[in-house]
C-alpha atoms as a PDB file:
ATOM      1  CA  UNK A   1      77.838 -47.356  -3.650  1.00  0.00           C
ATOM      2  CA  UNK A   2      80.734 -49.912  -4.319  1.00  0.00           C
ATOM      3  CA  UNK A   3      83.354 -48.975  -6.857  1.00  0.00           C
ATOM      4  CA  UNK A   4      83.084 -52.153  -8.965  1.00  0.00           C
ATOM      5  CA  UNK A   5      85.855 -51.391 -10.902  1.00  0.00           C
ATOM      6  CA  UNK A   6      87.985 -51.836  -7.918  1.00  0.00           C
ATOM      7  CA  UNK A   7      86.746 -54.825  -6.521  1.00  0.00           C
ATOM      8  CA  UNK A   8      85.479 -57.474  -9.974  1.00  0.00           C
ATOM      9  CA  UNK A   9      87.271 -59.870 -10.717  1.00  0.00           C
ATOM     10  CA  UNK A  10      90.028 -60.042 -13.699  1.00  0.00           C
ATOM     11  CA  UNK A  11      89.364 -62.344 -16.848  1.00  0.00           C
ATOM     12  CA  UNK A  12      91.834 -64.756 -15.118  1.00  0.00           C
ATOM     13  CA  UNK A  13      90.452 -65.136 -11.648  1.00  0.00           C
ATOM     14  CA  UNK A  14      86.607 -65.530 -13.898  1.00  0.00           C
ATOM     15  CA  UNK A  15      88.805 -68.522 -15.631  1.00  0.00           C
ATOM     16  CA  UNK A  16      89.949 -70.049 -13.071  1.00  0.00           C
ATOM     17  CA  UNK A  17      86.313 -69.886 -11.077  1.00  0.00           C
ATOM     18  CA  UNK A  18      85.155 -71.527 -14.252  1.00  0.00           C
ATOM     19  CA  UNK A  19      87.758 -73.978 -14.526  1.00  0.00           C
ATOM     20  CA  UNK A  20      87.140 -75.697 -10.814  1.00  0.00           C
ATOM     21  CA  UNK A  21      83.726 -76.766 -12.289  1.00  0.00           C
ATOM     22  CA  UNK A  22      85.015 -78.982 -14.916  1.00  0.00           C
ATOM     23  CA  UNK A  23      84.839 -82.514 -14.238  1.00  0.00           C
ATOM     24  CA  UNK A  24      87.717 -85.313 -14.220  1.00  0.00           C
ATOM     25  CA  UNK A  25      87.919 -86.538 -17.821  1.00  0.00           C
ATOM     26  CA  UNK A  26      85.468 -84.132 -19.453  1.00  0.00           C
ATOM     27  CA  UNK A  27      85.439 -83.581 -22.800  1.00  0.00           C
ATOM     28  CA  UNK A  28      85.405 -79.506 -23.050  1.00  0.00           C
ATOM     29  CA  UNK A  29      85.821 -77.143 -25.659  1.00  0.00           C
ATOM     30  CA  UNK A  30      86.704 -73.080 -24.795  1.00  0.00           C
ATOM     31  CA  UNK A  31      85.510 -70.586 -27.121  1.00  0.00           C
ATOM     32  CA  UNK A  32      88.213 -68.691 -29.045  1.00  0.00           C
ATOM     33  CA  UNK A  33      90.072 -65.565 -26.832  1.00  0.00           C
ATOM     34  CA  UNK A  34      89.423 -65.254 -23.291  1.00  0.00           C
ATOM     35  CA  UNK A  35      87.422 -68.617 -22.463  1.00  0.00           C
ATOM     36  CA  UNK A  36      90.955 -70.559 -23.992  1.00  0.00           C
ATOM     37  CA  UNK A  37      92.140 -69.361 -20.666  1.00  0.00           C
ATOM     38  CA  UNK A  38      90.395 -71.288 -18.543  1.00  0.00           C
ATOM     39  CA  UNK A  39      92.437 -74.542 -19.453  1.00  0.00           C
ATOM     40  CA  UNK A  40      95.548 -72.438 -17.694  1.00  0.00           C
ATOM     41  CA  UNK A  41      93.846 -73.050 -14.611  1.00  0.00           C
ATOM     42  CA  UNK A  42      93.011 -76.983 -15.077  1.00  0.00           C
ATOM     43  CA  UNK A  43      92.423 -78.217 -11.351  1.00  0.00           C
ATOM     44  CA  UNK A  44      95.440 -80.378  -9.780  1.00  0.00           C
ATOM     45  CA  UNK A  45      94.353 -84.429 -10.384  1.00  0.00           C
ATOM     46  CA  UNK A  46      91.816 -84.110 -12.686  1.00  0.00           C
ATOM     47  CA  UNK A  47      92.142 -84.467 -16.759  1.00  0.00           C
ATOM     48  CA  UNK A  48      90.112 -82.416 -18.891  1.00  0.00           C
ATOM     49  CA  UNK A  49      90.076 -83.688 -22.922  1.00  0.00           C
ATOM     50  CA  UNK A  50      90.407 -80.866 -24.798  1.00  0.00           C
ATOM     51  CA  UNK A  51      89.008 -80.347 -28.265  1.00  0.00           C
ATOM     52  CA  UNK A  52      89.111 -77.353 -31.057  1.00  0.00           C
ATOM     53  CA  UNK A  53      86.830 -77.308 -34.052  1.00  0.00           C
ATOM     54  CA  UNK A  54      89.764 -77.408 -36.726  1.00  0.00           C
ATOM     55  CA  UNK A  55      90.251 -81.046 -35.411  1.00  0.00           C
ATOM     56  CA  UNK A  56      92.581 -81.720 -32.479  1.00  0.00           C
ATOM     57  CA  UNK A  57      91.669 -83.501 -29.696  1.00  0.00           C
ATOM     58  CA  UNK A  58      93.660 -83.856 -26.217  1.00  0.00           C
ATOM     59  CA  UNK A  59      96.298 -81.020 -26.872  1.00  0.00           C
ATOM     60  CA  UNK A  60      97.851 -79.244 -24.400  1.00  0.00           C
ATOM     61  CA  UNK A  61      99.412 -75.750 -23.419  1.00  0.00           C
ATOM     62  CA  UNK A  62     100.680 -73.267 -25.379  1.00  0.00           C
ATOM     63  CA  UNK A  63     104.501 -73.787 -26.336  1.00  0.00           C
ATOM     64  CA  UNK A  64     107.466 -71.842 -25.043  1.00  0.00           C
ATOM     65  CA  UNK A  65     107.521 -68.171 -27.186  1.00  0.00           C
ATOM     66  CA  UNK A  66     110.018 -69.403 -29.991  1.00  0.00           C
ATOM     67  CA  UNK A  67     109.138 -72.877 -29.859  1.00  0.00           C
ATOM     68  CA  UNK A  68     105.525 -72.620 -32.122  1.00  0.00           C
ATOM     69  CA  UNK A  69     104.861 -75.153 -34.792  1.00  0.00           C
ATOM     70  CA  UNK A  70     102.480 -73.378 -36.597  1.00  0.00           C
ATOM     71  CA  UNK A  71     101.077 -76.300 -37.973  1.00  0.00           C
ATOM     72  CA  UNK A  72      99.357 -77.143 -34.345  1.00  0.00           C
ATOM     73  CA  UNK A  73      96.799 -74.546 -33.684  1.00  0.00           C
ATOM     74  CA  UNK A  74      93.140 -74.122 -31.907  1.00  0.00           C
ATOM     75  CA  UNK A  75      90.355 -72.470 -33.795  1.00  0.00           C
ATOM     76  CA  UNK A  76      91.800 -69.337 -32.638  1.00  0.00           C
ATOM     77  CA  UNK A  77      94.965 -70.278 -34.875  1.00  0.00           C
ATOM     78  CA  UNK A  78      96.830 -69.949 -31.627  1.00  0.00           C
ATOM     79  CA  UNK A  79      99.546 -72.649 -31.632  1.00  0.00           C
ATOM     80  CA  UNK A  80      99.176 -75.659 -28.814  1.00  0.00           C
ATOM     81  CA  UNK A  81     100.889 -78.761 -27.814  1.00  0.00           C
ATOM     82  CA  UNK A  82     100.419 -81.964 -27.756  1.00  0.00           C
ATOM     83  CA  UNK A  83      99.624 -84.382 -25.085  1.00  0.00           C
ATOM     84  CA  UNK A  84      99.751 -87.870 -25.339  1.00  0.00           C
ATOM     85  CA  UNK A  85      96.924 -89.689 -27.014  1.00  0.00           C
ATOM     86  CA  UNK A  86      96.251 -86.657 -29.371  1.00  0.00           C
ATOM     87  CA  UNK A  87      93.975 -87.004 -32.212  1.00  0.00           C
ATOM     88  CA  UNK A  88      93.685 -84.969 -35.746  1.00  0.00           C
ATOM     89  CA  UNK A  89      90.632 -85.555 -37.762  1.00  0.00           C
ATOM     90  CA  UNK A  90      89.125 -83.312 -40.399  1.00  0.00           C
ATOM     91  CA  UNK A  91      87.143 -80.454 -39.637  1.00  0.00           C
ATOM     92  CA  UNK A  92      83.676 -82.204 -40.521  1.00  0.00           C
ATOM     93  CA  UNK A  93      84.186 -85.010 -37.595  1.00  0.00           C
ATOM     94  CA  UNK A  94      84.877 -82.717 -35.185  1.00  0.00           C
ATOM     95  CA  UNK A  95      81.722 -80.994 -36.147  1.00  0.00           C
ATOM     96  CA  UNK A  96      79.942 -84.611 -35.887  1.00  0.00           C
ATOM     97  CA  UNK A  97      81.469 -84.919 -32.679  1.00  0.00           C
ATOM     98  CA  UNK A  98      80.016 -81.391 -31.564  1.00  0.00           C
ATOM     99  CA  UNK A  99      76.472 -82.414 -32.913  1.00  0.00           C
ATOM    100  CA  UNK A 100      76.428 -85.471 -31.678  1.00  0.00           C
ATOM    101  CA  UNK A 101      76.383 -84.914 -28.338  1.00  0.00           C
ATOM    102  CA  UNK A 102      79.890 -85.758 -27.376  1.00  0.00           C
ATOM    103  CA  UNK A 103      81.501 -82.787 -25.530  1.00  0.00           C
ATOM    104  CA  UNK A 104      80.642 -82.483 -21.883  1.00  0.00           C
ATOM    105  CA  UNK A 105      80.990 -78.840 -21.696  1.00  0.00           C
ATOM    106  CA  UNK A 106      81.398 -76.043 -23.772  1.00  0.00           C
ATOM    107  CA  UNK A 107      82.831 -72.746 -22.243  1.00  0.00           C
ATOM    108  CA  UNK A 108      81.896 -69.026 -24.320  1.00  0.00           C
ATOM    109  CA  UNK A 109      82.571 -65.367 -24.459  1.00  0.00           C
ATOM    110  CA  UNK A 110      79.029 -63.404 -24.366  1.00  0.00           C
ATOM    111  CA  UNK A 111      77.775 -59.855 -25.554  1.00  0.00           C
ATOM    112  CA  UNK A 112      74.812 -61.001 -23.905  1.00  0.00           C
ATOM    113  CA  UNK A 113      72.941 -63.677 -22.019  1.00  0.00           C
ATOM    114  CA  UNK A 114      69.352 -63.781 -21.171  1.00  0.00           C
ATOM    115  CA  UNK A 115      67.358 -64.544 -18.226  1.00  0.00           C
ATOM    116  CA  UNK A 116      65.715 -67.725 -20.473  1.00  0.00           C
ATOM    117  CA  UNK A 117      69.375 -69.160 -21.578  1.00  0.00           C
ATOM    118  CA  UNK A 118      69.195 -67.097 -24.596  1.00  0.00           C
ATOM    119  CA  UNK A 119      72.918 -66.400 -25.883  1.00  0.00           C
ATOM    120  CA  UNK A 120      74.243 -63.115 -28.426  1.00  0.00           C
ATOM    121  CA  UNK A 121      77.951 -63.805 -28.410  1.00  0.00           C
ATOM    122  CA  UNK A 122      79.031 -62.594 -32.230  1.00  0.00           C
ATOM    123  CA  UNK A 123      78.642 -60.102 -34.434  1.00  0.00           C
ATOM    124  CA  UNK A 124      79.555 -58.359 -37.790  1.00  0.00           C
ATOM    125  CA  UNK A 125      82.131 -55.776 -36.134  1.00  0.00           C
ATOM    126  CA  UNK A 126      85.472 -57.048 -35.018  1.00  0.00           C
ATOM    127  CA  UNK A 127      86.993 -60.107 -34.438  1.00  0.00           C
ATOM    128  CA  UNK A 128      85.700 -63.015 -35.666  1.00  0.00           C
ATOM    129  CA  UNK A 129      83.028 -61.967 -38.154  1.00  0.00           C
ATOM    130  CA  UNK A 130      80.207 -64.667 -38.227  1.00  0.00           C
ATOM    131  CA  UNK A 131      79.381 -67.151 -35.405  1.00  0.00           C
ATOM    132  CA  UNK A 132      81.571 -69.320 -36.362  1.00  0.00           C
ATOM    133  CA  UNK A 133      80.671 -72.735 -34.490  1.00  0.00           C
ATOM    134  CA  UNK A 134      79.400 -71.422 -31.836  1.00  0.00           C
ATOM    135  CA  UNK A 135      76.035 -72.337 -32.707  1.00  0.00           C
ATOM    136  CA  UNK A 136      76.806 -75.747 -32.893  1.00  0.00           C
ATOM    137  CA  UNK A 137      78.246 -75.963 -29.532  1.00  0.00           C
ATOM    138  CA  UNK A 138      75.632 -73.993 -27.721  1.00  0.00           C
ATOM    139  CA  UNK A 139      72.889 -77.086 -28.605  1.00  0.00           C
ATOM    140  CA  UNK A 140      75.745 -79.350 -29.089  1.00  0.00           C
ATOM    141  CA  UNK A 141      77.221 -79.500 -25.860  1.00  0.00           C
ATOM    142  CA  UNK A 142      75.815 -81.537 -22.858  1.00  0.00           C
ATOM    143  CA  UNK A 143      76.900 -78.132 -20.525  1.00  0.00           C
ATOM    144  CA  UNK A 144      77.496 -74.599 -21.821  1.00  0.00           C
ATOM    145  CA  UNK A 145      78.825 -71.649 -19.542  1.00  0.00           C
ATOM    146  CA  UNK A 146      79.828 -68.474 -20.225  1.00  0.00           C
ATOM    147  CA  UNK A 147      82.728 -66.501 -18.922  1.00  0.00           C
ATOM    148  CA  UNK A 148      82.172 -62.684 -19.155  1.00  0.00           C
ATOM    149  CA  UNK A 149      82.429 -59.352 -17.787  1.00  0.00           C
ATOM    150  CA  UNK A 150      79.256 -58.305 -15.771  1.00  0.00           C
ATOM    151  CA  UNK A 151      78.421 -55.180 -17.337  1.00  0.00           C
ATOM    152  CA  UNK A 152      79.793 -53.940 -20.662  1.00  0.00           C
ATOM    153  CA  UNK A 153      82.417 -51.015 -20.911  1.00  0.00           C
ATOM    154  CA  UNK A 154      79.748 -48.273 -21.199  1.00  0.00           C
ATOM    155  CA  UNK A 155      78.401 -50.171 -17.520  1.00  0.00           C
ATOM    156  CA  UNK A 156      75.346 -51.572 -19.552  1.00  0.00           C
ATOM    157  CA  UNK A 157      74.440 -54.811 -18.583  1.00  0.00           C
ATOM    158  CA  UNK A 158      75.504 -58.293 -20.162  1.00  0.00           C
ATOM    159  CA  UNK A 159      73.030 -60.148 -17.953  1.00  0.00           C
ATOM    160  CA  UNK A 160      69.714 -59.231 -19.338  1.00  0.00           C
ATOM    161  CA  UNK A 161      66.014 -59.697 -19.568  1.00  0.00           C
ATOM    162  CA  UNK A 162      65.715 -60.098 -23.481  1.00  0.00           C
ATOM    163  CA  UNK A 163      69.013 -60.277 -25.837  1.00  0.00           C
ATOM    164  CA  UNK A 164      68.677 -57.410 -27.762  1.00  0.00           C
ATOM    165  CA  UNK A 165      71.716 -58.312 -30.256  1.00  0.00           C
ATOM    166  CA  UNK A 166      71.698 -61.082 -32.876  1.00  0.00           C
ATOM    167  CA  UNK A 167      71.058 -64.795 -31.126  1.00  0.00           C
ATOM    168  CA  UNK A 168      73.806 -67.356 -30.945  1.00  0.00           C
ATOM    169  CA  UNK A 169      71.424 -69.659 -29.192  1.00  0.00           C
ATOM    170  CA  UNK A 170      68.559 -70.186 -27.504  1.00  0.00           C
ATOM    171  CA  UNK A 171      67.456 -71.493 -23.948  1.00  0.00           C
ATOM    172  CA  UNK A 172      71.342 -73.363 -24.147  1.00  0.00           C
ATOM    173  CA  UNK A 173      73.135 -71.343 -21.120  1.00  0.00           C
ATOM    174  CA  UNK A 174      73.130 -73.135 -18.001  1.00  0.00           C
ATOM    175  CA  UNK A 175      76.021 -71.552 -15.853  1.00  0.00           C
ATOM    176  CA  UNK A 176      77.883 -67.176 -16.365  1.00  0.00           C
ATOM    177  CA  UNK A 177      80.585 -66.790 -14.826  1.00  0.00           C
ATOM    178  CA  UNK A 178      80.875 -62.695 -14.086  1.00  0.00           C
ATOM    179  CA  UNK A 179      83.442 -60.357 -13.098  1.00  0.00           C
ATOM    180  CA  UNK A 180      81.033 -60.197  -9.816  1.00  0.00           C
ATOM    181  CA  UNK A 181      78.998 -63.612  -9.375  1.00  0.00           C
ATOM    182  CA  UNK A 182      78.650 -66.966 -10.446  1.00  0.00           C
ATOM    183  CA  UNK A 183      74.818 -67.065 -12.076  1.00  0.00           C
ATOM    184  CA  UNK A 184      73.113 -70.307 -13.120  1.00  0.00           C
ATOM    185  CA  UNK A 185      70.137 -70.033 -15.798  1.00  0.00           C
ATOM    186  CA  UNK A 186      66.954 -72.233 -14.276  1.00  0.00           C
ATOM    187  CA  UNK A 187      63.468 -72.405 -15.562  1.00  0.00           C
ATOM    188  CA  UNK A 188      63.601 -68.676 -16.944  1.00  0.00           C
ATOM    189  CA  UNK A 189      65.226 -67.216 -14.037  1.00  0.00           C
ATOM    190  CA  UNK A 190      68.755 -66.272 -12.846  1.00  0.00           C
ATOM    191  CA  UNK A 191      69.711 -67.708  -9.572  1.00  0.00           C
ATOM    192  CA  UNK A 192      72.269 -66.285  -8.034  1.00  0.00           C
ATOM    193  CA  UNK A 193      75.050 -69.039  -6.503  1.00  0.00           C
ATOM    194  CA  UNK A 194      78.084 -66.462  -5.478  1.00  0.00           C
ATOM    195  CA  UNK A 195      78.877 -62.857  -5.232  1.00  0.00           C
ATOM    196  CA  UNK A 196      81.875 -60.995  -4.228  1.00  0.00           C
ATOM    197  CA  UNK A 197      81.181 -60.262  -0.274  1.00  0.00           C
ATOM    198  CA  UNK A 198      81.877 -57.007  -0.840  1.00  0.00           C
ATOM    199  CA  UNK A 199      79.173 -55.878  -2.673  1.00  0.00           C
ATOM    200  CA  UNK A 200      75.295 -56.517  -1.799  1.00  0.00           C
ATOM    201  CA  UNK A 201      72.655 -58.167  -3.675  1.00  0.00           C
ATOM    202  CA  UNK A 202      70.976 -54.978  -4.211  1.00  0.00           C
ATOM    203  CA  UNK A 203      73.943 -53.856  -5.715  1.00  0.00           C
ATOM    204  CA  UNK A 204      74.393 -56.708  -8.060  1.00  0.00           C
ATOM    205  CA  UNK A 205      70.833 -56.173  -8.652  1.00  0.00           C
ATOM    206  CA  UNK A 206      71.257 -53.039  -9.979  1.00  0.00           C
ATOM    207  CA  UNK A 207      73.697 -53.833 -12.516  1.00  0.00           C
ATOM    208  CA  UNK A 208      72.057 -56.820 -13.579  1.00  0.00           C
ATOM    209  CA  UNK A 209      69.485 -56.461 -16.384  1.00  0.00           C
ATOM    210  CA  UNK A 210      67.367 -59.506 -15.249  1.00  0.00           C
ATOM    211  CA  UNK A 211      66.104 -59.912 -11.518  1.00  0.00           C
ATOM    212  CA  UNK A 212      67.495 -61.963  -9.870  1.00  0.00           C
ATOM    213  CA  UNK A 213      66.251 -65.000  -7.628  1.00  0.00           C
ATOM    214  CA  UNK A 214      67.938 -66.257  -4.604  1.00  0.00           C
ATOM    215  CA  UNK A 215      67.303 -69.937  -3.436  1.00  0.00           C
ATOM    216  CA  UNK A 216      69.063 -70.990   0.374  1.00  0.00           C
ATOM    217  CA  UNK A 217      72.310 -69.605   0.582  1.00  0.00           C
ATOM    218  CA  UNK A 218      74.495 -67.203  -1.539  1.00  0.00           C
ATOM    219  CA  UNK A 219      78.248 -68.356  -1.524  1.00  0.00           C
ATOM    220  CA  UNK A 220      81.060 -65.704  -0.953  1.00  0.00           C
ATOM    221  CA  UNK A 221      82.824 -65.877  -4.402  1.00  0.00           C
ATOM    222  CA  UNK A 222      86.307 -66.291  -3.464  1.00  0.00           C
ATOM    223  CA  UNK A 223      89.083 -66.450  -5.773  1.00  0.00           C
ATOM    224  CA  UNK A 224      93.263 -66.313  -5.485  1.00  0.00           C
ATOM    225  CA  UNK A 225      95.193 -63.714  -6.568  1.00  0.00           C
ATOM    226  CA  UNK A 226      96.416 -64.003 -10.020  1.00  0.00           C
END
């Protein structure tokens, strides 16, 4: 049996799979913690728009450590710069902009994602304490993905048949992104696009809580080092 833990991918080489799928000029907004890293790995020649539900549109990277204006942060009251053509706008347009069918893609965090599209990505424990906007984004968005580890730190699976924790979502998950494969959500099932090469689809199978369909070929998921 492959030692997983040896071979999965970090959170950044997961971000920067997701990030070669965003188009030039999308409009894209990343979940608060790990899917905000994804814009670190913006492909070379193309522009992504960012936005942030606390109103900014366009910023940029994070500042220099020293350099923070803490009156420009994301939603994750992390502070950002600015690039040119930025917008602010109060809290309720961005919202209007998420519900109207504006943003391209929205990128997510997951406790769980099932077979259907069905997403569980909050709770009442730590961190953010509600679900927060992601439920407007998850039906607002033209695209969401999810960026995740494959299995949880017990080795349960995220990637399952039925969410069993409280629903952020439902049927609104096209695309996960795993420590181990790139997934996409059609009619019901989970297709599997790419695995690591090093493990087999049995494998993956067993650590996935939903089977698994295969249509033509499965790519070799192949990522830098980062």
């Amino acid at each position: 049996m492959t030692d997983f833990a040896e071979i999965k991918l970090s959170n950044a080489q997961i971000a920067w799979r997701a990030a070669q799928d965003i188009e030039d000029g999308a409009y894209v907004n990343l979940g608060i913690g790990f899917p905000e890293m994804v814009a670190q790995y913006q492909v070379e020649g193309r522009e992504a728009i960012y936005h942030t539900e606390n109103g900014v549109l366009n910023f940029g990277a994070a500042p220099a450590e020293g350099e923070e204006d803490w009156d420009l942060i994301n939603a994750g009251k992390k502070a950002i710069t600015l690039k040119d053509g930025a917008a602010f706008f109060h809290h309720a347009d961005s919202f209007a902009m998420v519900r109207g069918g504006h943003l391209d893609v929205a990128i997510l965090g997951a406790f769980q994602v099932a077979q259907n599209g069905d997403l569980a990505n909050w709770s009442t424990g730590k961190g953010v304490p509600a679900v927060g906007g992601a439920m407007d984004l998850v039906h607002g968005a033209k695209r969401v993905a999810v960026v995740t580890d494959h299995v949880t730190k017990k080795g349960d699976p995220k990637l399952v048949a039925e969410c069993t924790m409280p629903l952020t979502g439902v049927g609104c998950v096209t695309r996960v992104y795993t420590s181990l494969a790139v997934i996409d959500i059609e009619d019901g099932h989970f297709v599997l696009r790419e695995k690591l090469p090093q493990i087999s689809l049995e494998e993956l199978q067993a650590v996935t809580g939903g089977e698994l369909k295969v249509q033509g070929t499965v790519a070799d998921l192949i990522v830098p080092e980062l």
